[in-house]
N, C-alpha and C. Protein backbone atom coordinates (compact mmCIF):
# COMPACT_ATOMS: atom_id res chain seq x y z
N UNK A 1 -15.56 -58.20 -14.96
CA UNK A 1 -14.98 -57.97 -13.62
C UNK A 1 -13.75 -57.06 -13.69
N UNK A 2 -13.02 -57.42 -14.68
CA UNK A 2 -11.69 -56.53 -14.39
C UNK A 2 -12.22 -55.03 -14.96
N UNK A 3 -13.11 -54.48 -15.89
CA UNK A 3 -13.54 -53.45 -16.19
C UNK A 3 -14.08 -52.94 -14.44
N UNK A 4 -14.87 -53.47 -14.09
CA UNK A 4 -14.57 -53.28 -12.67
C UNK A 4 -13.76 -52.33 -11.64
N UNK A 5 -12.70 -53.31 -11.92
CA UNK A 5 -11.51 -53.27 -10.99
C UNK A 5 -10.91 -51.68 -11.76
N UNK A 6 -10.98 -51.89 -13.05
CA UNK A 6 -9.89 -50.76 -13.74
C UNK A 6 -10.46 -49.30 -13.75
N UNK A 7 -12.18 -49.33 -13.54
CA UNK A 7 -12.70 -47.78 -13.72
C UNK A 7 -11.96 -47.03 -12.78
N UNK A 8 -12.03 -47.41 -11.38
CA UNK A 8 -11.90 -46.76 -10.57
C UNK A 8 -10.56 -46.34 -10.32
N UNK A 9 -9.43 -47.30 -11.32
CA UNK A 9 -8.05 -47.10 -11.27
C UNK A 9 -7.63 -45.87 -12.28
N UNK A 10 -8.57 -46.30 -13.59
CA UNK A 10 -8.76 -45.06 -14.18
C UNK A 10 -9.38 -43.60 -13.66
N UNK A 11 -9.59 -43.56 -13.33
CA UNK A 11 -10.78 -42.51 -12.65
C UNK A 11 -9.73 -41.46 -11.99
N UNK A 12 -8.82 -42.39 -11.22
CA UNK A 12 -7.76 -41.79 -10.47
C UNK A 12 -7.05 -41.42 -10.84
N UNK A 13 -6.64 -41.91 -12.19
CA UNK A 13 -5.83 -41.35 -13.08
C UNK A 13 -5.82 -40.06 -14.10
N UNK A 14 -6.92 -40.17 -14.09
CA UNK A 14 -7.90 -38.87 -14.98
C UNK A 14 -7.79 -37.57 -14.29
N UNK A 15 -8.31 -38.05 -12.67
CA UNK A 15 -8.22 -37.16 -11.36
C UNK A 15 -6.96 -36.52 -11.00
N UNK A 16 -5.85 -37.53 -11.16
CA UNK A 16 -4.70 -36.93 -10.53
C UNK A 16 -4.25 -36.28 -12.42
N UNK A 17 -4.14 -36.48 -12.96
CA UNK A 17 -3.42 -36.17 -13.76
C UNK A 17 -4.35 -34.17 -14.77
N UNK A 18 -5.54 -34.45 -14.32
CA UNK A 18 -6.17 -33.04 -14.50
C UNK A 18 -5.81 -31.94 -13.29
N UNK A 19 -5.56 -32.29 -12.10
CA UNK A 19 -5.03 -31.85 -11.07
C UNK A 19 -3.63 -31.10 -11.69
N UNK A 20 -3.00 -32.04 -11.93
CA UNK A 20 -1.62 -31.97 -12.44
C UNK A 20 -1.43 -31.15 -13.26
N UNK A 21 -2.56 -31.00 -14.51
CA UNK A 21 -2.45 -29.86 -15.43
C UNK A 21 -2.78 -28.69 -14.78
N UNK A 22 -3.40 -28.87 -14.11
CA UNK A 22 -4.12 -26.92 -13.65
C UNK A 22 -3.07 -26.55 -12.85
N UNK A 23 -2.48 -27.27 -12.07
CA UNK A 23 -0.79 -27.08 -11.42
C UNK A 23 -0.07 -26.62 -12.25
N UNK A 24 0.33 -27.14 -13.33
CA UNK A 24 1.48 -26.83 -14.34
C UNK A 24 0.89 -25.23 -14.76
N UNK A 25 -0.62 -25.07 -15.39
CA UNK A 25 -0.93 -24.46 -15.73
C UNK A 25 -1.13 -22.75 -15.21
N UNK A 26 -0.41 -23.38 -13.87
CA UNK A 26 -0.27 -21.73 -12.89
C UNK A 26 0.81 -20.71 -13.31
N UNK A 27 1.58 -21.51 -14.13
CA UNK A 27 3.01 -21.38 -14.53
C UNK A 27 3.30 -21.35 -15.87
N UNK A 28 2.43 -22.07 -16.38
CA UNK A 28 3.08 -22.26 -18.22
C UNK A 28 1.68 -22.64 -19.35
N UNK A 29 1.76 -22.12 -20.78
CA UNK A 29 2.60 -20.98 -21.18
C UNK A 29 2.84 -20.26 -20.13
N UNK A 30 4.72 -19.65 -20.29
CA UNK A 30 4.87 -18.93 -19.76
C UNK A 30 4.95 -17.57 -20.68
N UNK A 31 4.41 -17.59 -21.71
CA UNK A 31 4.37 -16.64 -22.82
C UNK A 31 2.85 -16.44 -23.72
N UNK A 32 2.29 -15.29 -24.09
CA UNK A 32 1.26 -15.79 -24.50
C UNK A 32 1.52 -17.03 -25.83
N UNK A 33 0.14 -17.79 -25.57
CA UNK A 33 0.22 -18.58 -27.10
C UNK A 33 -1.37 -18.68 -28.00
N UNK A 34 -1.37 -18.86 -28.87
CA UNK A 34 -2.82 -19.09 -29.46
C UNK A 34 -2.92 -20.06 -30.18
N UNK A 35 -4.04 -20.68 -28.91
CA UNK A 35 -4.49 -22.30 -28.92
C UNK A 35 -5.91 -22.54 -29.34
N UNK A 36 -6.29 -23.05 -30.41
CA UNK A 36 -7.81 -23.07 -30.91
C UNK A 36 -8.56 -21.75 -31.26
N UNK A 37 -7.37 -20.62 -31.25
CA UNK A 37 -8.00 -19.15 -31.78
C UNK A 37 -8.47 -18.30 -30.43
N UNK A 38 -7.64 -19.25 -29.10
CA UNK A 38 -7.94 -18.43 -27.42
C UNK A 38 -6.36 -18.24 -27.52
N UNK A 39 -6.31 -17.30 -26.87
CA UNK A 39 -4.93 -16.55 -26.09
C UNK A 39 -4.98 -17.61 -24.62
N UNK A 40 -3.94 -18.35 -25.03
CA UNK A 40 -3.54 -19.10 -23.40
C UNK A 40 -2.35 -18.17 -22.83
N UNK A 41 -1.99 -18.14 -21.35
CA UNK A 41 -1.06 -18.39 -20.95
C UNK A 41 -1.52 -18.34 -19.15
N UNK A 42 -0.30 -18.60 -18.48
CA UNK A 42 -0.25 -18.97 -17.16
C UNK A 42 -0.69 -17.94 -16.10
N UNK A 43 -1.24 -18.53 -15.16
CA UNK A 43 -2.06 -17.48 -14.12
C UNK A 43 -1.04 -16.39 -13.73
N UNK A 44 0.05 -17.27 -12.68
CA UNK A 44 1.45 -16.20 -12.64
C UNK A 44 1.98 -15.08 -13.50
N UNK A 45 2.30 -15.62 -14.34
CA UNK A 45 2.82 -15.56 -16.05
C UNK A 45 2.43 -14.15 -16.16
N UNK A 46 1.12 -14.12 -16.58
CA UNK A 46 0.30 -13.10 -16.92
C UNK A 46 -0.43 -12.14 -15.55
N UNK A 47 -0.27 -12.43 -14.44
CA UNK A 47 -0.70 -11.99 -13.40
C UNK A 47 0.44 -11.43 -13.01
N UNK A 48 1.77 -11.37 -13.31
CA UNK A 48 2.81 -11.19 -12.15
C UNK A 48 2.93 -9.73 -11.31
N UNK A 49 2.47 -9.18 -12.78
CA UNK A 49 2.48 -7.43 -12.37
C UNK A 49 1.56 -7.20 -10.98
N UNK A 50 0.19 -7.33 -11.41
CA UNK A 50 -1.09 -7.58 -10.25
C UNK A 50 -0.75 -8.29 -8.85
N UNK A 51 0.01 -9.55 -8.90
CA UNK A 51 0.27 -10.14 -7.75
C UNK A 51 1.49 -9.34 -6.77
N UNK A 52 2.33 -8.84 -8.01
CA UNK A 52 3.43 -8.13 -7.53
C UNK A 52 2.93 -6.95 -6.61
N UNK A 53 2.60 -6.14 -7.00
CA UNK A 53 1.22 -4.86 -6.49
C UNK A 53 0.82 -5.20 -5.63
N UNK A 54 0.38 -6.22 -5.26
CA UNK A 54 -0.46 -6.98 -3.93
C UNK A 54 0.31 -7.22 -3.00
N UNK A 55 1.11 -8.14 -3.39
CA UNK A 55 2.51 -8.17 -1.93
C UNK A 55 2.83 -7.14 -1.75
N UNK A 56 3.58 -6.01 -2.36
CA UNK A 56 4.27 -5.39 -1.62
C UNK A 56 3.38 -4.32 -0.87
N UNK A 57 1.98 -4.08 -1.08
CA UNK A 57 0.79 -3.40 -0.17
C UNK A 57 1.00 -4.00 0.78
N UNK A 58 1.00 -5.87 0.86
CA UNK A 58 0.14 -6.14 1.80
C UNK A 58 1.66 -6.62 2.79
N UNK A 59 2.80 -6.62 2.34
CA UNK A 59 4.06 -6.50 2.94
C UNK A 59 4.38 -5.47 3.72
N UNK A 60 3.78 -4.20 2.96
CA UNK A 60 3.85 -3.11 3.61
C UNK A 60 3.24 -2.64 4.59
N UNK A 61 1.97 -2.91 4.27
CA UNK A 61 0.99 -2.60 5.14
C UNK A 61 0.66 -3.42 5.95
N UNK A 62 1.13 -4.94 6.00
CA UNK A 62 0.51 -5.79 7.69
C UNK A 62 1.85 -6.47 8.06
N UNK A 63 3.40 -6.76 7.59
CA UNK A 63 4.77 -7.77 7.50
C UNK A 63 5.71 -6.52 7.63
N UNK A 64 5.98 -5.64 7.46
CA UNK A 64 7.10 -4.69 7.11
C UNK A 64 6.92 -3.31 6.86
N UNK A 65 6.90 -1.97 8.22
CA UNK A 65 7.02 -0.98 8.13
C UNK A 65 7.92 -0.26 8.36
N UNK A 66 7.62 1.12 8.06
CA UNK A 66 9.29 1.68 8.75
C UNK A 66 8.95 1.66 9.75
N UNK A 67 7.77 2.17 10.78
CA UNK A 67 7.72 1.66 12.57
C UNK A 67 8.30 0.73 12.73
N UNK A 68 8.18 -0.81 12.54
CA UNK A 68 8.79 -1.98 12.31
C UNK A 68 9.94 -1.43 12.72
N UNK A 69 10.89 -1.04 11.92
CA UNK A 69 11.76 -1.25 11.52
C UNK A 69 12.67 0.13 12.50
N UNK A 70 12.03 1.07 13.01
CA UNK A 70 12.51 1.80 14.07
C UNK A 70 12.23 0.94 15.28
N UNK A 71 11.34 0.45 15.68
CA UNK A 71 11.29 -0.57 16.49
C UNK A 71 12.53 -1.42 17.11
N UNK A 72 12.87 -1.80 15.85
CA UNK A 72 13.61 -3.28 16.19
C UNK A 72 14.96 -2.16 16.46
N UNK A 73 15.16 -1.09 15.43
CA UNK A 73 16.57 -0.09 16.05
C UNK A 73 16.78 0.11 17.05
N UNK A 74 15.63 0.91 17.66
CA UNK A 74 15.56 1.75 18.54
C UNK A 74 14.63 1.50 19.79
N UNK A 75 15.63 0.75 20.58
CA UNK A 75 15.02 -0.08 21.64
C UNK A 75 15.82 -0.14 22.88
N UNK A 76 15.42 -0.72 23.83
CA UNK A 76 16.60 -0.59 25.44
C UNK A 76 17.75 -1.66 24.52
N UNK A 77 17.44 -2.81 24.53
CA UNK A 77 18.36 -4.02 23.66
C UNK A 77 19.65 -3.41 22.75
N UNK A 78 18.73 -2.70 21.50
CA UNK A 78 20.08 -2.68 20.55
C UNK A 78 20.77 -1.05 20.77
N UNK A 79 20.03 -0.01 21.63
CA UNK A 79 21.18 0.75 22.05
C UNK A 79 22.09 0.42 23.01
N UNK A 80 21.73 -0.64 24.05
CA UNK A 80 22.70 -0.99 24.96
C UNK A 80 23.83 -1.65 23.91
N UNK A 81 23.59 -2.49 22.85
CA UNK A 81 24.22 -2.94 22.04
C UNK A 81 25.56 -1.78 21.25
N UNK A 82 24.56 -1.06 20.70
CA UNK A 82 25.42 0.13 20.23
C UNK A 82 26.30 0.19 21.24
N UNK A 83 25.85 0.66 22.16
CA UNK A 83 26.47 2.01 23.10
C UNK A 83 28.07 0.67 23.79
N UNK A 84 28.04 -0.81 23.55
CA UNK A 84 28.88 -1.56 23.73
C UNK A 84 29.82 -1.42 22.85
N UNK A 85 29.37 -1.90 21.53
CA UNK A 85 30.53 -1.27 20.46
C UNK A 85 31.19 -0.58 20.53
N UNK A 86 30.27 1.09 21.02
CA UNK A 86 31.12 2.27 20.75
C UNK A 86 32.12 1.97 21.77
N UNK A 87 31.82 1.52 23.00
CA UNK A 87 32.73 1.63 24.05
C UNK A 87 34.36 0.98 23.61
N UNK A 88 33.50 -0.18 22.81
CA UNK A 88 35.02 -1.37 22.69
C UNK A 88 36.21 -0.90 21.49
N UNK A 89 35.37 0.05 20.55
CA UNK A 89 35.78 0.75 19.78
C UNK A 89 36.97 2.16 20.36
N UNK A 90 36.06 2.56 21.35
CA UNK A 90 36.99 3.31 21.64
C UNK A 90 38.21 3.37 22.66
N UNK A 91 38.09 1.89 23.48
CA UNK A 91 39.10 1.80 24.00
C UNK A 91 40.08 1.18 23.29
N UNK A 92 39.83 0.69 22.29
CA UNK A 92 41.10 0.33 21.41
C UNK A 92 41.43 1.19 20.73
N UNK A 93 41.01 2.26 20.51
CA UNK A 93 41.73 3.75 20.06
C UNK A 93 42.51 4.36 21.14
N UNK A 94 41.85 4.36 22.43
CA UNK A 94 43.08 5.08 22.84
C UNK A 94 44.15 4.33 23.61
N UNK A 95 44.03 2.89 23.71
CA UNK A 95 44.84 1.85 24.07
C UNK A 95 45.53 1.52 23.12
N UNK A 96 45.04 1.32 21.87
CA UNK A 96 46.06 0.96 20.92
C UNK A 96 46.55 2.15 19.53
N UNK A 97 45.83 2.59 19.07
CA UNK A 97 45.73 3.41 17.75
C UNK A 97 46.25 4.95 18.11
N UNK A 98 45.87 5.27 19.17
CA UNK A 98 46.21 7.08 19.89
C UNK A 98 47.63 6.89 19.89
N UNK A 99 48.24 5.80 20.60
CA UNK A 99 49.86 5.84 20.39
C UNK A 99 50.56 5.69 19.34
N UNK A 100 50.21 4.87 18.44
CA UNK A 100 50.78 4.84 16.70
C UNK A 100 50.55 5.97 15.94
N UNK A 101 49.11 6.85 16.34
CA UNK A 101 48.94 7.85 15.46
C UNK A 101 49.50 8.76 15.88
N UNK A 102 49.43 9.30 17.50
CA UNK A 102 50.02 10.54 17.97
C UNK A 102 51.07 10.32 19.15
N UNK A 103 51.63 9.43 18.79
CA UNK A 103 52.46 8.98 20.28
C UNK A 103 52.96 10.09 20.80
N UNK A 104 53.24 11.39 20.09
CA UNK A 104 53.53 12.40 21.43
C UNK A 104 52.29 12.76 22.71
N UNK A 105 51.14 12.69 22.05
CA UNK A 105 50.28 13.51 22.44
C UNK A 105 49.80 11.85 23.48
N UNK A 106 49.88 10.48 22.96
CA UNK A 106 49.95 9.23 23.94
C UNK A 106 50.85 9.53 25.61
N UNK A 107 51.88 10.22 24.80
CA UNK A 107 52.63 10.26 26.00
C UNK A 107 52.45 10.93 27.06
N UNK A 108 52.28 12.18 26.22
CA UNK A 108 51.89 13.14 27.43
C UNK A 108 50.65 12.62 27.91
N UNK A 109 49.51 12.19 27.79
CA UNK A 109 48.30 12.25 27.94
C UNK A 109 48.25 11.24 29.22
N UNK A 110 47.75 11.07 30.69
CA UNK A 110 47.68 10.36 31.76
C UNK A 110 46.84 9.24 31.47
N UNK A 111 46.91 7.74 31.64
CA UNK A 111 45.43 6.98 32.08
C UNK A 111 44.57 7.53 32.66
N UNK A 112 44.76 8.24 33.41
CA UNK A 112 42.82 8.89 34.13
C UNK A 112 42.36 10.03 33.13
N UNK A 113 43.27 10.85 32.41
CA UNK A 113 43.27 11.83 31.72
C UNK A 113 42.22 11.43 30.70
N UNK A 114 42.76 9.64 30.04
CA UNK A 114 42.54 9.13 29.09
C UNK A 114 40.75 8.39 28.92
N UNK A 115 40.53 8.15 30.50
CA UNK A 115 39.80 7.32 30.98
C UNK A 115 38.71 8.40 31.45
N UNK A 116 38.64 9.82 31.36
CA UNK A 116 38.00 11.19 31.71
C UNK A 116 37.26 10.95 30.64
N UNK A 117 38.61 11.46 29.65
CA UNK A 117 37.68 11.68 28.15
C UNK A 117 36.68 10.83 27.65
N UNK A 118 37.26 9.59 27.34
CA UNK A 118 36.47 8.26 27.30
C UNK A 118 35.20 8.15 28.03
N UNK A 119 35.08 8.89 29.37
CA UNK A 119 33.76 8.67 29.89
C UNK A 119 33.13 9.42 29.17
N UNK A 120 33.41 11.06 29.01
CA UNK A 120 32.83 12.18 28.65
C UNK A 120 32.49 12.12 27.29
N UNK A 121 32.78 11.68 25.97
CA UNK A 121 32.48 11.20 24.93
C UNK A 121 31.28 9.63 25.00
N UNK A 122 31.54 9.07 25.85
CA UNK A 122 30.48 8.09 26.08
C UNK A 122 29.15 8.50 26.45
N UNK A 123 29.48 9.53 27.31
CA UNK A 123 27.94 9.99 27.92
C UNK A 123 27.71 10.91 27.01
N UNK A 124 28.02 11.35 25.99
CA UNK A 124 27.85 12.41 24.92
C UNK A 124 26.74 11.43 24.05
N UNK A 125 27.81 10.42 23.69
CA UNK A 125 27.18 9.65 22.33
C UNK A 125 25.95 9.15 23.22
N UNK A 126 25.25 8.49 24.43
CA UNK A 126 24.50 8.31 25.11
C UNK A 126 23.28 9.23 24.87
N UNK A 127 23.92 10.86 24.74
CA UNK A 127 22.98 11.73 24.61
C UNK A 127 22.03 11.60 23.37
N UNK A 128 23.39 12.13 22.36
CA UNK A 128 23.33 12.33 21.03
C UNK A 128 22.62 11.30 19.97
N UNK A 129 22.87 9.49 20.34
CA UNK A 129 22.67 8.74 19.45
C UNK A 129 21.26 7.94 19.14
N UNK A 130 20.62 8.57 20.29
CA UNK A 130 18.95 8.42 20.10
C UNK A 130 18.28 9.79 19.02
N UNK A 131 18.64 10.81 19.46
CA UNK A 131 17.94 11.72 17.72
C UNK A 131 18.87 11.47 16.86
N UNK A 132 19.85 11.00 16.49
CA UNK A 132 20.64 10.77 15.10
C UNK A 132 20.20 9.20 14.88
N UNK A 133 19.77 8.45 15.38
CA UNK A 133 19.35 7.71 14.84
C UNK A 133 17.77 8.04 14.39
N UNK A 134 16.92 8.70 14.97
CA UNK A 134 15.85 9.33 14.45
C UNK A 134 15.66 9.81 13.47
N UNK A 135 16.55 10.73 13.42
CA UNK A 135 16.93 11.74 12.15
C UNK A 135 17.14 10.58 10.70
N UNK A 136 17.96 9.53 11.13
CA UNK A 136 18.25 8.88 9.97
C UNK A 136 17.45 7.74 9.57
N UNK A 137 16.14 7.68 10.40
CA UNK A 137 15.09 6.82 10.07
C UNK A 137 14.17 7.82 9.49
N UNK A 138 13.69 8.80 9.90
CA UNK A 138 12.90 10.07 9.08
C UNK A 138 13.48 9.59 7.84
N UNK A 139 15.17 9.80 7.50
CA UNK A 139 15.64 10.20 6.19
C UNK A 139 15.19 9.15 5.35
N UNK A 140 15.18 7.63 6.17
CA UNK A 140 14.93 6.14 5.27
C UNK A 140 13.93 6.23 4.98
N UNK A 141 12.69 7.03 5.97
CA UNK A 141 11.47 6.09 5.75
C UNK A 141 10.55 7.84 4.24
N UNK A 142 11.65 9.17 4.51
CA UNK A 142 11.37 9.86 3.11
C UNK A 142 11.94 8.92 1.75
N UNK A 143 12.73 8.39 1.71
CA UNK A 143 13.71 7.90 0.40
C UNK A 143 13.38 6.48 0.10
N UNK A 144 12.91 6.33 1.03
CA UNK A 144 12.48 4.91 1.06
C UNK A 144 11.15 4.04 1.05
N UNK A 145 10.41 3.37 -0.09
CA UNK A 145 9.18 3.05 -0.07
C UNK A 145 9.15 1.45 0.00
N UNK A 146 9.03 1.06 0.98
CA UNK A 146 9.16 -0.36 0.59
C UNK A 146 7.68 -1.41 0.39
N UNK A 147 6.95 -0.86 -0.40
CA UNK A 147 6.02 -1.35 -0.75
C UNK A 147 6.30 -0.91 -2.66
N UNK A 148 6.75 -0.06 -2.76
CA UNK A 148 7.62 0.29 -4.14
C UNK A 148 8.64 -0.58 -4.49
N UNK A 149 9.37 -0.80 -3.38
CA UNK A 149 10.52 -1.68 -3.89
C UNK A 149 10.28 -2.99 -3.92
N UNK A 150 9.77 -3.73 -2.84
CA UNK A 150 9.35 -5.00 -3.00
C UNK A 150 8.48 -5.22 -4.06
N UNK A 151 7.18 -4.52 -4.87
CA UNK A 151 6.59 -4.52 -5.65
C UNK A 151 7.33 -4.65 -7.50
N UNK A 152 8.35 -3.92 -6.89
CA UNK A 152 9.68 -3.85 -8.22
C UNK A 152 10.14 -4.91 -8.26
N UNK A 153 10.99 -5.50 -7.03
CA UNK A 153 11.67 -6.43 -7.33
C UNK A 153 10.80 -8.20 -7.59
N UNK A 154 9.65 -8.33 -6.86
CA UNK A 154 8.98 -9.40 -7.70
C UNK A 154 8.33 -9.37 -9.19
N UNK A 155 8.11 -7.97 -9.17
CA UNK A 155 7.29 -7.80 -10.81
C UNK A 155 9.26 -7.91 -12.09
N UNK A 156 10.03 -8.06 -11.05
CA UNK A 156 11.67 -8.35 -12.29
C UNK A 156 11.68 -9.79 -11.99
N UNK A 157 11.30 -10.72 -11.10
CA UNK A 157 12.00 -11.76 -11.29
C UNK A 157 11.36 -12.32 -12.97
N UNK A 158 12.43 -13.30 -13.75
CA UNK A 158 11.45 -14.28 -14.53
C UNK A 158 10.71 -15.21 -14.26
N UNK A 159 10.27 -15.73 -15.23
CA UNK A 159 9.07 -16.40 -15.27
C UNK A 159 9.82 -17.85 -15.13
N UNK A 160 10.93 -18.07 -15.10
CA UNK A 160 11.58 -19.15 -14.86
C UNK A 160 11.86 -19.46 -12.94
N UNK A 161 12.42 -18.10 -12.62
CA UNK A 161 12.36 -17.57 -10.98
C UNK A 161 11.32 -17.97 -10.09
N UNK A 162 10.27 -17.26 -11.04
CA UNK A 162 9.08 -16.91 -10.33
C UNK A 162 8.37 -18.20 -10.11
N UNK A 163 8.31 -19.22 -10.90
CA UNK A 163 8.20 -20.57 -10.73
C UNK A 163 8.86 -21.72 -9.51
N UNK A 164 10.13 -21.07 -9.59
CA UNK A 164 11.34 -21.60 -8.52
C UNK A 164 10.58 -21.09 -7.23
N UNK A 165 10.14 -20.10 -7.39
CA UNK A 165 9.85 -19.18 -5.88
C UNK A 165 8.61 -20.02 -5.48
N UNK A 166 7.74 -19.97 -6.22
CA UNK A 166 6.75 -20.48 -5.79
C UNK A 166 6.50 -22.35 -5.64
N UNK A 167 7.50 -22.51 -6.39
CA UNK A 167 7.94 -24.11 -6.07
C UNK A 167 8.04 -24.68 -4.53
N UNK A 168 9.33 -23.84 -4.60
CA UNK A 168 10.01 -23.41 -3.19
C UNK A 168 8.56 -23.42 -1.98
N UNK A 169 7.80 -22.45 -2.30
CA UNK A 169 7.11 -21.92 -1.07
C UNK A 169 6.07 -23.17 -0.85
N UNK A 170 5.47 -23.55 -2.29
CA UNK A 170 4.09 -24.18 -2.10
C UNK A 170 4.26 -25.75 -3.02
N UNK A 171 5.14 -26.49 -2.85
CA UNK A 171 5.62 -27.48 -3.22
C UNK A 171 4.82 -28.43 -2.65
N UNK A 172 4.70 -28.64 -1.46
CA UNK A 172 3.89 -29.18 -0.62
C UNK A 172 2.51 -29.75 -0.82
N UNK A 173 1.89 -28.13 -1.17
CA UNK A 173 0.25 -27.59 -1.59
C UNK A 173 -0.17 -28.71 -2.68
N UNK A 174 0.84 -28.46 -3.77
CA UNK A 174 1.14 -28.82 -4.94
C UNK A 174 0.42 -30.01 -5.08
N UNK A 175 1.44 -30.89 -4.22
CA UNK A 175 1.69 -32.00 -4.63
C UNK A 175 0.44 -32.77 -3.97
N UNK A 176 -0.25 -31.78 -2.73
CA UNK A 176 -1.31 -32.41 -2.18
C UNK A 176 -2.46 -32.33 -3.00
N UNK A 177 -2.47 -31.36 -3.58
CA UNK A 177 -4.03 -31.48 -4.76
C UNK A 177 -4.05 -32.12 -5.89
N UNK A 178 -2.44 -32.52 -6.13
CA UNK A 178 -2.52 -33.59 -7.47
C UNK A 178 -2.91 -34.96 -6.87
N UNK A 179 -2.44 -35.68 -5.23
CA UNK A 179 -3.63 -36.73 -4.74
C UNK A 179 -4.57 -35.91 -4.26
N UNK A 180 -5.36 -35.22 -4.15
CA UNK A 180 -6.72 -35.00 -3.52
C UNK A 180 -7.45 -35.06 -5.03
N UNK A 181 -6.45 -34.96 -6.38
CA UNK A 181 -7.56 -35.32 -7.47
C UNK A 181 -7.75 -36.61 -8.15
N UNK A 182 -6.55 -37.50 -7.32
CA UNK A 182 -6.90 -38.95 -7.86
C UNK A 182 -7.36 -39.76 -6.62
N UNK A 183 -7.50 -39.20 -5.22
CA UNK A 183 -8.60 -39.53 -4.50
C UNK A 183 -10.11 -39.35 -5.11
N UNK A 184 -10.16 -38.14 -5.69
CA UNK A 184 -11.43 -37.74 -5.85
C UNK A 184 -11.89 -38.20 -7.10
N UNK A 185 -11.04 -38.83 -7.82
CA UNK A 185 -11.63 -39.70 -9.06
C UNK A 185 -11.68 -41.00 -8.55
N UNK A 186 -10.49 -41.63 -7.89
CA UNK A 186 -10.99 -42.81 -7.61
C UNK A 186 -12.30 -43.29 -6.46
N UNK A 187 -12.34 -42.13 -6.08
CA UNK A 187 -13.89 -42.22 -5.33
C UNK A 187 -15.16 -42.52 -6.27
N UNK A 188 -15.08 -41.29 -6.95
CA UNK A 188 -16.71 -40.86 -8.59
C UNK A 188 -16.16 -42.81 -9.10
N UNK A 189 -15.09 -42.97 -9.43
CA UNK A 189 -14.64 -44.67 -10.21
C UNK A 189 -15.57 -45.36 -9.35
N UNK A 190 -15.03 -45.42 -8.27
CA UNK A 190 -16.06 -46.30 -7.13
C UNK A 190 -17.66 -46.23 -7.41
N UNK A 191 -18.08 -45.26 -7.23
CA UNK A 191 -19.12 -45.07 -7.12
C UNK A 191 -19.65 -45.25 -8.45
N UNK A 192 -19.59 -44.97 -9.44
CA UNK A 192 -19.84 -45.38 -10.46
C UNK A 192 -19.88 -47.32 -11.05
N UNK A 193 -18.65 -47.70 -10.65
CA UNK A 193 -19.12 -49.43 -10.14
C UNK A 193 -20.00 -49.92 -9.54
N UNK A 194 -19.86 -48.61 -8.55
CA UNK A 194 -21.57 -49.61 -7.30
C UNK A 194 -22.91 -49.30 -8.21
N UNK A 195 -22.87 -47.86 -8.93
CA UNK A 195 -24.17 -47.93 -9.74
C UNK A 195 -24.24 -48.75 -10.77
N UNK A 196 -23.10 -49.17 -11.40
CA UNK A 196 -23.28 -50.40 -12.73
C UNK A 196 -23.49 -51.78 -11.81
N UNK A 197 -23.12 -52.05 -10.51
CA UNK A 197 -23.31 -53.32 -10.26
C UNK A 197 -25.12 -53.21 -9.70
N UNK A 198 -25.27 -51.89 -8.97
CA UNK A 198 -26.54 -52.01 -8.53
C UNK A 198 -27.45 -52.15 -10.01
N UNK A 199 -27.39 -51.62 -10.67
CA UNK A 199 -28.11 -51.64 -12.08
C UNK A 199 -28.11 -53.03 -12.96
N UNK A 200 -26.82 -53.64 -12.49
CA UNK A 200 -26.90 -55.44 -13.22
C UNK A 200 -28.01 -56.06 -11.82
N UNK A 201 -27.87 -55.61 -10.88
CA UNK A 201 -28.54 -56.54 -9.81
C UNK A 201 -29.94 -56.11 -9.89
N UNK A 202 -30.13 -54.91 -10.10
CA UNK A 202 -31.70 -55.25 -10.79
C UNK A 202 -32.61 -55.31 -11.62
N UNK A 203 -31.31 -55.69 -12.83
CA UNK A 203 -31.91 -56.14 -13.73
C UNK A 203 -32.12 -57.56 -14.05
C-alpha cells in the first residue's frame, strides 16, 4: 500500500525536478564543458550572439524605429511643449539676465520694445523649429542604427547578466513549468497505480 501512495509522490518528483534541470540548463554551463566526450553548454550561453541578432531586427523592425521616434518628437503635443519652454526661457532672459548682462542696453530698451522682440523671435522659432528638428532626425536616423546597437549591447551583457535579465523577465514562466512537470509526473504516478491495481484485480 504505501508503495502505492509513494509512486505517484515520486513521479512528481522526478517530474518537477527534470523540469528544473532543463530550466537551469537554459543558462548553465555557462562555458563550454566536455561531458561523456559531448560538448555541453547552455542554450543562452551559446546562443547569445544569434538571439542578440534577432532582437535587435525584430526591435527594430516591429518595437522601435526612427519614424517612431520622429513621431513621438514631432507632433501638435511636444512642439506646443517646446515652443512653451522656449517662451519661459526667454522671458527670463530679458526679465532677468538682459539687465545683469547688458544693463545699459536693459535700460534703454522699452517693455513693449522688449515684448516686440520676444514676439518676433517666437514666431521665428515657430517657423524655423519644425525643419531643424527634421534636419536633426535625418542626421540620427544616418548615424544611427538601432537594430546595430541594441544587437551590440545584448550580445556584451555576461552570462551572469544575461541570466539576471532573463530571470527578471520570465521568472514566472519558470517556475510554472517546474509544477506543470511534477503535475505531469504525478499524474503518469497515478496512472501507473491504477494499472498495477487493475492488474492485481485481475489476477
Amino acid at each position: 500500500m504505501i508503495y502505492y501512495i509513494l509512486l505517484p509522490l515520486i513521479a512528481a518528483v522526478i517530474g518537477w525536478f527534470t523540469n528544473y534541470l532543463a530550466v537551469k540548463m537554459l543558462f548553465h554551463p555557462k562555458e563550454p564543458k566536455q561531458i561523456l566526450g559531448m560538448t555541453v553548454q547552455g542554450i543562452f550561453p551559446k546562443r547569445q550572439k544569434e538571439i542578440a541578432i534577432k532582437i535587435g531586427k525584430v526591435v527594430s523592425d516591429e518595437l522601435l524605429s526612427v519614424d517612431d521616434i520622429k513621431d513621438k518628437v514631432v507632433n501638435a503635443n511636444s512642439m506646443d511643449k517646446i515652443y512653451e519652454t522656449v517662451e519661459e526661457k526667454m522671458d527670463h532672459f530679458l526679465d532677468d539676465k538682459m539687465g545683469k548682462k547688458f544693463p545699459l542696453v536693459s535700460l534703454l530698451t522699452s517693455k513693449k520694445l522688449k515684448m516686440s522682440v520676444r514676439d518676433e523671435m517666437l514666431a521665428e522659432v515657430r517657423v524655423q523649429l519644425p525643419s531643424m528638428l527634421d534636419n536633426y532626425i535625418e542626421h540620427f536616423e544616418a548615424n544611427i542604427d538601432i537594430e546595430e546597437m541594441i544587437t551590440e549591447k545584448f550580445g556584451q551583457l555576461s552570462s551572469d547578466r544575461l541570466e539576471q535579465v532573463m530571470n527578471d523577465i520570465l521568472s514566472k514562466e519558470f517556475r510554472f513549468i517546474e509544477i506543470i512537470g511534477a503535475v505531469v509526473g504525478f499524474t503518469v504516478g497515478l496512472i501507473q497505480v491504477g494499472m498495477l491495481l487493475l492488474g492485481d484485480y485481475l489476477a
